[in-house]
Protein backbone atom coordinates (compact mmCIF):
# COMPACT_ATOMS: atom_id res chain seq x y z
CA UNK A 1 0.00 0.00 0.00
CA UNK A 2 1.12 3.68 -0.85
CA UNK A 3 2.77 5.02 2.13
CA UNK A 4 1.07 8.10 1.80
CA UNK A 5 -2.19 6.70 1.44
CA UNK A 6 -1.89 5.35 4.94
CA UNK A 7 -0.57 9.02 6.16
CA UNK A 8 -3.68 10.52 4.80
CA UNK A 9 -5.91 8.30 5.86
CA UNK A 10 -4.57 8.31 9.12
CA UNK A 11 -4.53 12.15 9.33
CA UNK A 12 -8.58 12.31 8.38
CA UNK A 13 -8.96 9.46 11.27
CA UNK A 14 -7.02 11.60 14.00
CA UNK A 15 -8.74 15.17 13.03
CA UNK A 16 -11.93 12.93 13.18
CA UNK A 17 -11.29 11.48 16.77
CA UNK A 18 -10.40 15.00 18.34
CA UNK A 19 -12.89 17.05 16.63
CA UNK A 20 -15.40 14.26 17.92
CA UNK A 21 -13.50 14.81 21.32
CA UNK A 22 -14.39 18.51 21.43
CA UNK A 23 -18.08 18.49 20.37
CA UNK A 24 -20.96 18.86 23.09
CA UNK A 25 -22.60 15.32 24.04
CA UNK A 26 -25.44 16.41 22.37
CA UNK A 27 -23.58 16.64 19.04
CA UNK A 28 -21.40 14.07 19.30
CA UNK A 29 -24.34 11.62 20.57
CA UNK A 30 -25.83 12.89 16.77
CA UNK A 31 -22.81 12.19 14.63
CA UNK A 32 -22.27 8.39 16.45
CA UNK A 33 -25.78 7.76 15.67
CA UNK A 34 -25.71 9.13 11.89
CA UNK A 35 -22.34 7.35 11.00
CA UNK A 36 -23.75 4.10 12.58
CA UNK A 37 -27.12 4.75 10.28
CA UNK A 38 -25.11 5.68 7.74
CA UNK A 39 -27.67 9.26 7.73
CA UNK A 40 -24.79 11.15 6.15
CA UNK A 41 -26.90 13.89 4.65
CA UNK A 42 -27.70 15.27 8.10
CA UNK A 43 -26.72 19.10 8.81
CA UNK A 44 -24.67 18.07 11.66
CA UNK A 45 -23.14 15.26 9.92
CA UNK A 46 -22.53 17.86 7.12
CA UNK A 47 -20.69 19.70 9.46
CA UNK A 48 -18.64 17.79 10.92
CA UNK A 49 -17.24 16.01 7.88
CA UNK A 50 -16.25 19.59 6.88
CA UNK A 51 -14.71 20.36 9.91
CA UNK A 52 -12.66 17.29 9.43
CA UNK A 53 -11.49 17.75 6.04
CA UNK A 54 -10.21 21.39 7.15
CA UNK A 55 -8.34 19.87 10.07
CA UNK A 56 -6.71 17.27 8.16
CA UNK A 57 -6.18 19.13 5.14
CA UNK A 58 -4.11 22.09 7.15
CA UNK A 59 -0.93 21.70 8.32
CA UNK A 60 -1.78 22.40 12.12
CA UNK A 61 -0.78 19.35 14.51
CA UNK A 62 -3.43 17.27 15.71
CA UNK A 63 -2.90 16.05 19.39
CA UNK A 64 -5.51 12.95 20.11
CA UNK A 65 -5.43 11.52 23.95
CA UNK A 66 -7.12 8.42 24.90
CA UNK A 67 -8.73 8.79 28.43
């Protein structure tokens, strides 16, 4: 497999994992639920997967913890 491939793919994971971190219960309860329905047409859903592509597509760090 393309190195780089795994990189990126690995990069949208991580900005997806903290930016789930970081959203109110509420929200994040929403996105779980719509990825697990595979409702990926919803506004917050829409959101979010923006969000993510901006965070992995920048070149700011992305620090995940597990807790």
């Amino acid at each position: 497999m393309d190195n780089t491939k795994t990189k990126d793919t690995q990069r949208y994971e991580l900005a997806a994992t903290f930016l789930l971190s970081k959203l109110p219960y509420w929200k994040r309860e929403a996105v779980k639920e719509d990825r697990a329905s595979g409702n990926f047409d919803s506004r917050v859903m829409e959101e979010f997967a923006k969000s993510v592509v901006e965070l992995a597509e920048s070149d700011k760090e992305i620090f995940v913890t597990t807790e």
